[in-house]
N, C-alpha and C. Protein backbone atom coordinates (compact mmCIF):
# COMPACT_ATOMS: atom_id res chain seq x y z
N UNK A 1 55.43 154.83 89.99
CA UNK A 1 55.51 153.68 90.79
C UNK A 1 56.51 153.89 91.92
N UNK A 2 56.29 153.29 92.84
CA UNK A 2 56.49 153.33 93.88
C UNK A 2 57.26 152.16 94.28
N UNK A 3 58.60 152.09 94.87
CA UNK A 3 58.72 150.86 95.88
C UNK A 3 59.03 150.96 96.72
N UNK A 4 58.68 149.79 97.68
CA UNK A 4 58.41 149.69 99.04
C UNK A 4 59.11 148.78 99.82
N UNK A 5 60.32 149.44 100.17
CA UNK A 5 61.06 148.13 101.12
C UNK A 5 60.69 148.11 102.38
N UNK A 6 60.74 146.76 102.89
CA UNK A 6 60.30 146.32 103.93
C UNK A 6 61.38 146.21 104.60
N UNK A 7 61.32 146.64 105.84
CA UNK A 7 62.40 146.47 106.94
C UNK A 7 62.58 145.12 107.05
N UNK A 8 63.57 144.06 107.01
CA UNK A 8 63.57 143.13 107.98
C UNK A 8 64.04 142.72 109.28
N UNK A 9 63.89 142.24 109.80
CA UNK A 9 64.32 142.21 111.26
C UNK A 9 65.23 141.81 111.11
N UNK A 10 66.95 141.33 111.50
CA UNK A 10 67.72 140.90 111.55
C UNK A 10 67.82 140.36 113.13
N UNK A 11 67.79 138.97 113.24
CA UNK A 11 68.18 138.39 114.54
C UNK A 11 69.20 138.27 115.02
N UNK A 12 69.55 139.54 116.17
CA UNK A 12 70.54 139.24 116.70
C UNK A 12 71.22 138.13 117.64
N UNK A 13 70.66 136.95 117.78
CA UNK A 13 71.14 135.98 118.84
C UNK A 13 72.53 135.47 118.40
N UNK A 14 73.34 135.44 119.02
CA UNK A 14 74.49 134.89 118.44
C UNK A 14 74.63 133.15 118.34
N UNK A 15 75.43 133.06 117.17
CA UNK A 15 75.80 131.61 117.26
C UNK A 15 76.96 131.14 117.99
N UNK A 16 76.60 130.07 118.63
CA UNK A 16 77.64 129.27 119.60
C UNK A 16 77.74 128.15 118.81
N UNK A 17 79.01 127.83 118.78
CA UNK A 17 79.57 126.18 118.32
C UNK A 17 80.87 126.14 118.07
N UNK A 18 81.41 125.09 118.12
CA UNK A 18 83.06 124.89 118.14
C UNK A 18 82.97 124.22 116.52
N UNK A 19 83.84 124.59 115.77
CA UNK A 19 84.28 123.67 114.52
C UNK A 19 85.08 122.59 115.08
N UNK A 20 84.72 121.21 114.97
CA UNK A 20 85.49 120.22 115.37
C UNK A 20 86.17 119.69 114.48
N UNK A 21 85.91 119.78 112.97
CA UNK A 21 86.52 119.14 112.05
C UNK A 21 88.24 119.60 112.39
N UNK A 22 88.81 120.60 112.24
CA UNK A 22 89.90 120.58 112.10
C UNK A 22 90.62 120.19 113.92
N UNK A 23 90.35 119.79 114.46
CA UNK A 23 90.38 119.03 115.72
C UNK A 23 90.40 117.60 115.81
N UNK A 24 89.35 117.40 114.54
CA UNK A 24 89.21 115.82 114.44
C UNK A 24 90.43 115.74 113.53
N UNK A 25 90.89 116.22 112.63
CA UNK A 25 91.99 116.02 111.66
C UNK A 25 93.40 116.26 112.51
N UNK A 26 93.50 116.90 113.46
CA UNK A 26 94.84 117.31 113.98
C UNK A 26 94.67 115.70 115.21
N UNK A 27 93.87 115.11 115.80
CA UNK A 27 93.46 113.82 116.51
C UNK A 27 93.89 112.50 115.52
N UNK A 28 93.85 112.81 114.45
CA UNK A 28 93.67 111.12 113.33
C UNK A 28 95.38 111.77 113.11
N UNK A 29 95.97 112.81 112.38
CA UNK A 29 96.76 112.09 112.62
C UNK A 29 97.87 112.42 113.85
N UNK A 30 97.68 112.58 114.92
CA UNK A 30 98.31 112.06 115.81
C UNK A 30 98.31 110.71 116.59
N UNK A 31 97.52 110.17 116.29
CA UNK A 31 97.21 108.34 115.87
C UNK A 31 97.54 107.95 115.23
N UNK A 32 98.19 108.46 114.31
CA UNK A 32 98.71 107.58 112.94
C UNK A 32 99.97 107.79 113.16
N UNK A 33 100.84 108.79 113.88
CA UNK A 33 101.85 109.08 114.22
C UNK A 33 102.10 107.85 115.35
N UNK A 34 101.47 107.87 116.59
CA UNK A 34 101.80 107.23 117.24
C UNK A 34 101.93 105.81 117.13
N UNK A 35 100.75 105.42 116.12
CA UNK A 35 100.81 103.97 115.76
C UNK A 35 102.35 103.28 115.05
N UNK A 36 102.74 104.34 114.00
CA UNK A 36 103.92 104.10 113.27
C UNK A 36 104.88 104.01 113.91
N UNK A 37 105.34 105.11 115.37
CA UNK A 37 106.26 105.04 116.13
C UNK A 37 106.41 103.83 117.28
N UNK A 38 105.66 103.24 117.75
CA UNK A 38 105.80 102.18 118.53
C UNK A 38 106.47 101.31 118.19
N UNK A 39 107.45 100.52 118.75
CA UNK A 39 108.64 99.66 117.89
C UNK A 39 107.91 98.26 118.43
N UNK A 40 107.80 97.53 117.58
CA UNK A 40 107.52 96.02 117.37
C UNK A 40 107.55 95.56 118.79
N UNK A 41 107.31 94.35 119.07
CA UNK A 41 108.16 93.64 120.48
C UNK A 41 109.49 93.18 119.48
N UNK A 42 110.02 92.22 120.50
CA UNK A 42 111.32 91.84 119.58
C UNK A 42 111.35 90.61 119.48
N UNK A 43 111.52 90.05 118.35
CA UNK A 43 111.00 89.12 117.32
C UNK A 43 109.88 88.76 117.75
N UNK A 44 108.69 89.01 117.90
CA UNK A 44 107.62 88.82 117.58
C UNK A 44 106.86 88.02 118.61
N UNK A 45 107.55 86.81 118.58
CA UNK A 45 107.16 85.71 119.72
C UNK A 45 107.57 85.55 121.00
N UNK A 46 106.94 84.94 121.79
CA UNK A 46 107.42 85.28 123.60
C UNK A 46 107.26 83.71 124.11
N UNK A 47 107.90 83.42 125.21
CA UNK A 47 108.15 82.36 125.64
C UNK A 47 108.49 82.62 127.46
N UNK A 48 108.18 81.62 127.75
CA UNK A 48 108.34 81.49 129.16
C UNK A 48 109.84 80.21 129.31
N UNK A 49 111.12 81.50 129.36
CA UNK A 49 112.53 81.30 129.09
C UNK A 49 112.22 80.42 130.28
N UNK A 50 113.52 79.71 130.50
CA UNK A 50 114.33 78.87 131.74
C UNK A 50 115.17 80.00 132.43
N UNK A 51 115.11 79.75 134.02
CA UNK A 51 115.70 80.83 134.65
C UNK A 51 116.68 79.97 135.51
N UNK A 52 117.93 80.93 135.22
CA UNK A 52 118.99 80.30 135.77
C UNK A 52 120.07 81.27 136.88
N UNK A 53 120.89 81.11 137.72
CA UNK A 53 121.25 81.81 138.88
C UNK A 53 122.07 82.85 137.89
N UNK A 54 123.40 82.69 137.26
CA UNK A 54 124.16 83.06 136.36
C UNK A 54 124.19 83.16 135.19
N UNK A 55 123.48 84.20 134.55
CA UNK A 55 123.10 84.28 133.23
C UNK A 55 124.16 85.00 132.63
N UNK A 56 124.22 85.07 131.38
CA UNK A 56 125.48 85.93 130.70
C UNK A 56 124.94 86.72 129.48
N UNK A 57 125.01 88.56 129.71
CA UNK A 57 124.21 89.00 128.86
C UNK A 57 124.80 88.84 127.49
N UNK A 58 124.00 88.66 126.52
CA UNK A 58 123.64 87.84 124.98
C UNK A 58 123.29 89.82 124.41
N UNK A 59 124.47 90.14 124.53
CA UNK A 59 123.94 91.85 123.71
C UNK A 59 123.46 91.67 122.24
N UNK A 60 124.39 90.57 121.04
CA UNK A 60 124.05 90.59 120.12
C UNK A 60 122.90 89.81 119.77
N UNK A 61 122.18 89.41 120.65
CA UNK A 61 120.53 88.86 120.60
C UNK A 61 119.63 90.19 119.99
N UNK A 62 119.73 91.28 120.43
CA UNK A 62 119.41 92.14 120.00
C UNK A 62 119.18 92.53 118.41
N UNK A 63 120.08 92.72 117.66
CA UNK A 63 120.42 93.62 116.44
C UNK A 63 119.49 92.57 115.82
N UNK A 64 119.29 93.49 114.55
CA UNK A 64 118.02 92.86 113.26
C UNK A 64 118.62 91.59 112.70
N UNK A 65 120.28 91.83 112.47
CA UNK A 65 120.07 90.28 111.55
C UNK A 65 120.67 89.05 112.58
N UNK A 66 120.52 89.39 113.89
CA UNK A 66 120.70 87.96 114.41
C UNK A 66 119.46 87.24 114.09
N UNK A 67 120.38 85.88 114.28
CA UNK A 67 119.14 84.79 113.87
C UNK A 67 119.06 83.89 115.27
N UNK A 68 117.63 83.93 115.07
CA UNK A 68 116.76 83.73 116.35
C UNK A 68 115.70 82.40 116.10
N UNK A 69 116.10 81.16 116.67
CA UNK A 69 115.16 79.93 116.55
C UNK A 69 114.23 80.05 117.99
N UNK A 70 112.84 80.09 117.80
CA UNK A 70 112.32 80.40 119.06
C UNK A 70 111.05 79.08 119.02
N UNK A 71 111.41 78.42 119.91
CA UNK A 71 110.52 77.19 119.95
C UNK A 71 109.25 77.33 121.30
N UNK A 72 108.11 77.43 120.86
CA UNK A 72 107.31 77.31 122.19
C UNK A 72 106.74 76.06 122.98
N UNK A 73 106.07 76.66 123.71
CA UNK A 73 105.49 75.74 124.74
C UNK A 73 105.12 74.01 123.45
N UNK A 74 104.03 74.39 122.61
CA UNK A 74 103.28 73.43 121.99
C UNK A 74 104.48 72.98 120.93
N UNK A 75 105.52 72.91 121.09
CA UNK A 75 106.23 72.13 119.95
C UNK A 75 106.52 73.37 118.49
N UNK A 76 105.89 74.37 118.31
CA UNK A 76 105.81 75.47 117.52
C UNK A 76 107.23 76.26 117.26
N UNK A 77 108.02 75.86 115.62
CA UNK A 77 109.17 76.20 115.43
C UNK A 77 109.20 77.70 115.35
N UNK A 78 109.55 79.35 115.20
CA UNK A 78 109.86 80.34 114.84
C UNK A 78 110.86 80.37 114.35
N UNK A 79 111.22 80.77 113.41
CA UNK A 79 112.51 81.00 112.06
C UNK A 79 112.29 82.68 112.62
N UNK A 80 112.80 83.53 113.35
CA UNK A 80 112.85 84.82 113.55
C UNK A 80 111.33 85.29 113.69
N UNK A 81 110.36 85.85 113.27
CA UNK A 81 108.96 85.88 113.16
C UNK A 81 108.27 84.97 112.37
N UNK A 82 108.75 83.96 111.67
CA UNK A 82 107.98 83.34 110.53
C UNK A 82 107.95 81.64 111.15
N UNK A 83 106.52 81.43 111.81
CA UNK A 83 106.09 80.06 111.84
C UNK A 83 107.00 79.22 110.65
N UNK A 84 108.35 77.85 111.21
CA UNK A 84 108.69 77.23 110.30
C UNK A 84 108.90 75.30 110.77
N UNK A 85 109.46 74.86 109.92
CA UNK A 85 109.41 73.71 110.20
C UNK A 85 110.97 73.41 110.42
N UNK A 86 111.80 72.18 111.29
CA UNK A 86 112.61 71.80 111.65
C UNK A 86 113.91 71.92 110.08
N UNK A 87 112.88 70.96 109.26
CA UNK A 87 113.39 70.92 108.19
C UNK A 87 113.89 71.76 107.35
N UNK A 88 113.15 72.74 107.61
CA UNK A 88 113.73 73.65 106.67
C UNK A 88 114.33 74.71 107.60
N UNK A 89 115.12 74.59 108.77
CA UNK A 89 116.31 75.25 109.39
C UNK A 89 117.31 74.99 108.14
N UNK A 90 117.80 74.49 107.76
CA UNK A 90 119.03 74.83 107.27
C UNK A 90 118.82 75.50 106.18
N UNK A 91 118.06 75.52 105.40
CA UNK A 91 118.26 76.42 104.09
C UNK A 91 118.04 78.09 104.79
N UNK A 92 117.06 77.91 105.49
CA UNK A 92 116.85 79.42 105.91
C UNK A 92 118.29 80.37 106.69
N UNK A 93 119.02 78.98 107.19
CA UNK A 93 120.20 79.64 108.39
C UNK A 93 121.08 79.84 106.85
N UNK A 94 121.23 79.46 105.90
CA UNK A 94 122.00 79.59 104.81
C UNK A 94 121.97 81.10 104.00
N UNK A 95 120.33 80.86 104.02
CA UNK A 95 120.08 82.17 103.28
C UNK A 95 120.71 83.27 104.33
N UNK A 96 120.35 83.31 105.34
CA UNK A 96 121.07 84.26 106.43
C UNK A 96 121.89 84.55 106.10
N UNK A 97 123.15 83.54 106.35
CA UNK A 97 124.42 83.76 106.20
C UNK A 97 125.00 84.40 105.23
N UNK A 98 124.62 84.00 104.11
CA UNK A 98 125.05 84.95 102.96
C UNK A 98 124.53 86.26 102.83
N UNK A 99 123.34 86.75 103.72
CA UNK A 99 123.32 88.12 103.68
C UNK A 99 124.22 88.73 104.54
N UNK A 100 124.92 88.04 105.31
CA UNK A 100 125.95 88.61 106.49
C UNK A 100 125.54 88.37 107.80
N UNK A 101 125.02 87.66 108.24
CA UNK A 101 124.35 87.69 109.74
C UNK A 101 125.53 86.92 110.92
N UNK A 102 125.50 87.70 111.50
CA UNK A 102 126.85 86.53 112.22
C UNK A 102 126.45 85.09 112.29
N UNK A 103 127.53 84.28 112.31
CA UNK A 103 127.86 82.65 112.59
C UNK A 103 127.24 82.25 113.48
N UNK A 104 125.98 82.54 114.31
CA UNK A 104 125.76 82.23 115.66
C UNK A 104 124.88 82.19 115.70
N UNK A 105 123.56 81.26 116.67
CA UNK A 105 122.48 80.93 116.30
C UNK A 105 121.79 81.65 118.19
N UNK A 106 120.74 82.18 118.20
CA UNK A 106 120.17 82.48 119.47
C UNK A 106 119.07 81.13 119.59
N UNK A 107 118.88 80.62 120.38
CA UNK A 107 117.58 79.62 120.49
C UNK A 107 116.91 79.97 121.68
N UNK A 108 115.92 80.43 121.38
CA UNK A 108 114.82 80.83 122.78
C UNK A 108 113.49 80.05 122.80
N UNK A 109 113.78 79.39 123.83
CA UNK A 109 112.88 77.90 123.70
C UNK A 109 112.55 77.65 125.23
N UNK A 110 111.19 77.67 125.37
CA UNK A 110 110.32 77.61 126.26
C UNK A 110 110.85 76.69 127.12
N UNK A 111 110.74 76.91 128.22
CA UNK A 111 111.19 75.75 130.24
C UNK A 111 110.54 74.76 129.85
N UNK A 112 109.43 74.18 129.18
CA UNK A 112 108.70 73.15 129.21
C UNK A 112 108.76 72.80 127.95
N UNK A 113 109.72 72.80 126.99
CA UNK A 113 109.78 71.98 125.83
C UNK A 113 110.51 70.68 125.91
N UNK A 114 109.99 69.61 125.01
CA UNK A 114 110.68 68.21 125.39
C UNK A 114 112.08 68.73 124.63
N UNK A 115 112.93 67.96 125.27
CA UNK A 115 114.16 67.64 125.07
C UNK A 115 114.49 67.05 123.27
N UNK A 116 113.50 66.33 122.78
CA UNK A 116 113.91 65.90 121.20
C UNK A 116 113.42 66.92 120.36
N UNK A 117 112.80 67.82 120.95
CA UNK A 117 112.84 69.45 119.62
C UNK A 117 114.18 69.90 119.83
N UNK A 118 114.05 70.24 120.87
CA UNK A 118 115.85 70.64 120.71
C UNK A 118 116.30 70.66 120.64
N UNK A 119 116.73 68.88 120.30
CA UNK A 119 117.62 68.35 119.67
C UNK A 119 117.62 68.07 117.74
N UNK A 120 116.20 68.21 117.53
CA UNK A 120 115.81 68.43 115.90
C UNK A 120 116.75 69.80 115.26
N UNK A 121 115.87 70.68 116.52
CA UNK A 121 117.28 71.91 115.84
C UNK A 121 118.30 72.15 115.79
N UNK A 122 119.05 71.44 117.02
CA UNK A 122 120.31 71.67 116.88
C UNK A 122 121.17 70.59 116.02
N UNK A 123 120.04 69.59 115.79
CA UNK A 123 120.50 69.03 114.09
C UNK A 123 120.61 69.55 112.81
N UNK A 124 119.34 70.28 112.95
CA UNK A 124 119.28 71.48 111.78
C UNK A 124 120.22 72.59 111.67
N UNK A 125 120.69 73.27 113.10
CA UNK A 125 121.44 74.20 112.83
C UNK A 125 123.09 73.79 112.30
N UNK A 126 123.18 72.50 113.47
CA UNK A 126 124.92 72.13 113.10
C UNK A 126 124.94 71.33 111.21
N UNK A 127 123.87 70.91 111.01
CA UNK A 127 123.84 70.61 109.04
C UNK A 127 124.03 71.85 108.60
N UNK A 128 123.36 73.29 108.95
CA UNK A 128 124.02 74.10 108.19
C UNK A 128 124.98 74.84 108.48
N UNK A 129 126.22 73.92 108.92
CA UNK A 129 127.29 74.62 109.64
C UNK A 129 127.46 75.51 110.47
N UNK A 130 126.61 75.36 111.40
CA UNK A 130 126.94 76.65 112.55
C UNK A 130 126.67 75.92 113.87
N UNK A 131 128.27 76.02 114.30
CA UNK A 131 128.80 75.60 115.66
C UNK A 131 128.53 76.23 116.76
N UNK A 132 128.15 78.00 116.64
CA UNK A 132 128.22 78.97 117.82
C UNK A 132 126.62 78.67 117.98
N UNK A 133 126.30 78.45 119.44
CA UNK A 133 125.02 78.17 119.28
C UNK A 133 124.63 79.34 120.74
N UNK A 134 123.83 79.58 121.42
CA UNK A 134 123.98 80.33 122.19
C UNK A 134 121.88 80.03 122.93
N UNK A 135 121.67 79.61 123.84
CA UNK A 135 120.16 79.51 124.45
C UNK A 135 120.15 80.96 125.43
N UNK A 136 118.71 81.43 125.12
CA UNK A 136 118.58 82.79 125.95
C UNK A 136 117.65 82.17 126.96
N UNK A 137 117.81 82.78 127.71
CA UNK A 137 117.39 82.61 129.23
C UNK A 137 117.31 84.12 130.07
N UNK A 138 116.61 83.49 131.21
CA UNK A 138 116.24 84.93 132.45
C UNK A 138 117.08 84.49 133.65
N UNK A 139 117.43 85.58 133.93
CA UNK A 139 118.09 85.66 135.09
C UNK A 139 117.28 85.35 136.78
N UNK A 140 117.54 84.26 137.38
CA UNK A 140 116.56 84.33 138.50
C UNK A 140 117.27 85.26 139.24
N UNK A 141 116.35 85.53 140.00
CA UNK A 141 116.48 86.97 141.13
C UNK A 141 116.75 85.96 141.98
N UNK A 142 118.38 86.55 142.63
CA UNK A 142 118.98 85.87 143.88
C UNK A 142 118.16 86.03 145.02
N UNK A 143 117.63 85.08 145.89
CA UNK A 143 117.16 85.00 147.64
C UNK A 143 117.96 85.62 148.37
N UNK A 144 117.77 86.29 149.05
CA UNK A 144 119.04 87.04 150.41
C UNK A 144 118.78 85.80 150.99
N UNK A 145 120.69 85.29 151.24
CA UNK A 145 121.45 83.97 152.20
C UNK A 145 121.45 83.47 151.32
N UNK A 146 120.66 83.10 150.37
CA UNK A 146 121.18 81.31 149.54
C UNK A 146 121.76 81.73 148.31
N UNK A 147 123.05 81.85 148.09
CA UNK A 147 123.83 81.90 147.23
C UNK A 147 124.12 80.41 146.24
């Protein structure tokens, strides 16, 4: 007996193609990187401040455990990021305090809020003993001549 191999042709055309998978993996996570690194806004909520000629910069507005009452346009209390109610300013400025937060309250409260919210809180804040009160505001940009 006899066997009989058959030649086969082998096709030389070459293959073209890019592996994308490890391209797509080095892409996801550099998205996941970037997502994690972006820092918050600061505290969360934004308001259209009152602008005044002489402002005085408020550095410790900044740091994590100041405490920040931010009232908007629609009457809407903020306890730092957390939607709250008038009423319950003082227990929350309490709890603060005993974690260490300075004595001093930031209130950033919208140009067009009525006058008796603002006065709710600063009922709320002076019940839980805190006298240093401090409103953030924007600086208007001086006119050349009108001082």
């Amino acid at each position: 007996m006899r066997l009989v191999r058959k030649k086969h042709k082998k096709s030389r055309q070459l293959v073209c193609g890019m592996d994308v998978s490890a391209l797509a993996g080095i892409l996801l996570v550099l998205v996941v990187i970037v997502l994690l690194t972006i820092p918050p806004p600061p505290h969360g909520v934004t308001t259209a401040l009152p602008r005044v000629a002489h402002a005085i910069q408020a550095r410790n507005a900044g740091r994590d455990n100041a405490i920040i009452v931010t009232v908007m346009r629609a009457e809407d209390v903020f306890f730092r990021n957390d939607k709250s109610q008038t009423s319950e300013l003082p227990a929350r400025i309490d709890e603060c305090l005993k974690k260490g937060a300075e004595k001093r309250i930031y209130i950033r409260a919208d140009a067009r809020v009525r006058y008796h919210v603002i006065r709710e809180i600063l009922d709320g804040v002076y019940s839980a003993g805190v006298e240093n009160v401090t409103f953030l505001v924007d600086e208007r940009k001086s006119q050349s001549g009108i001082r």
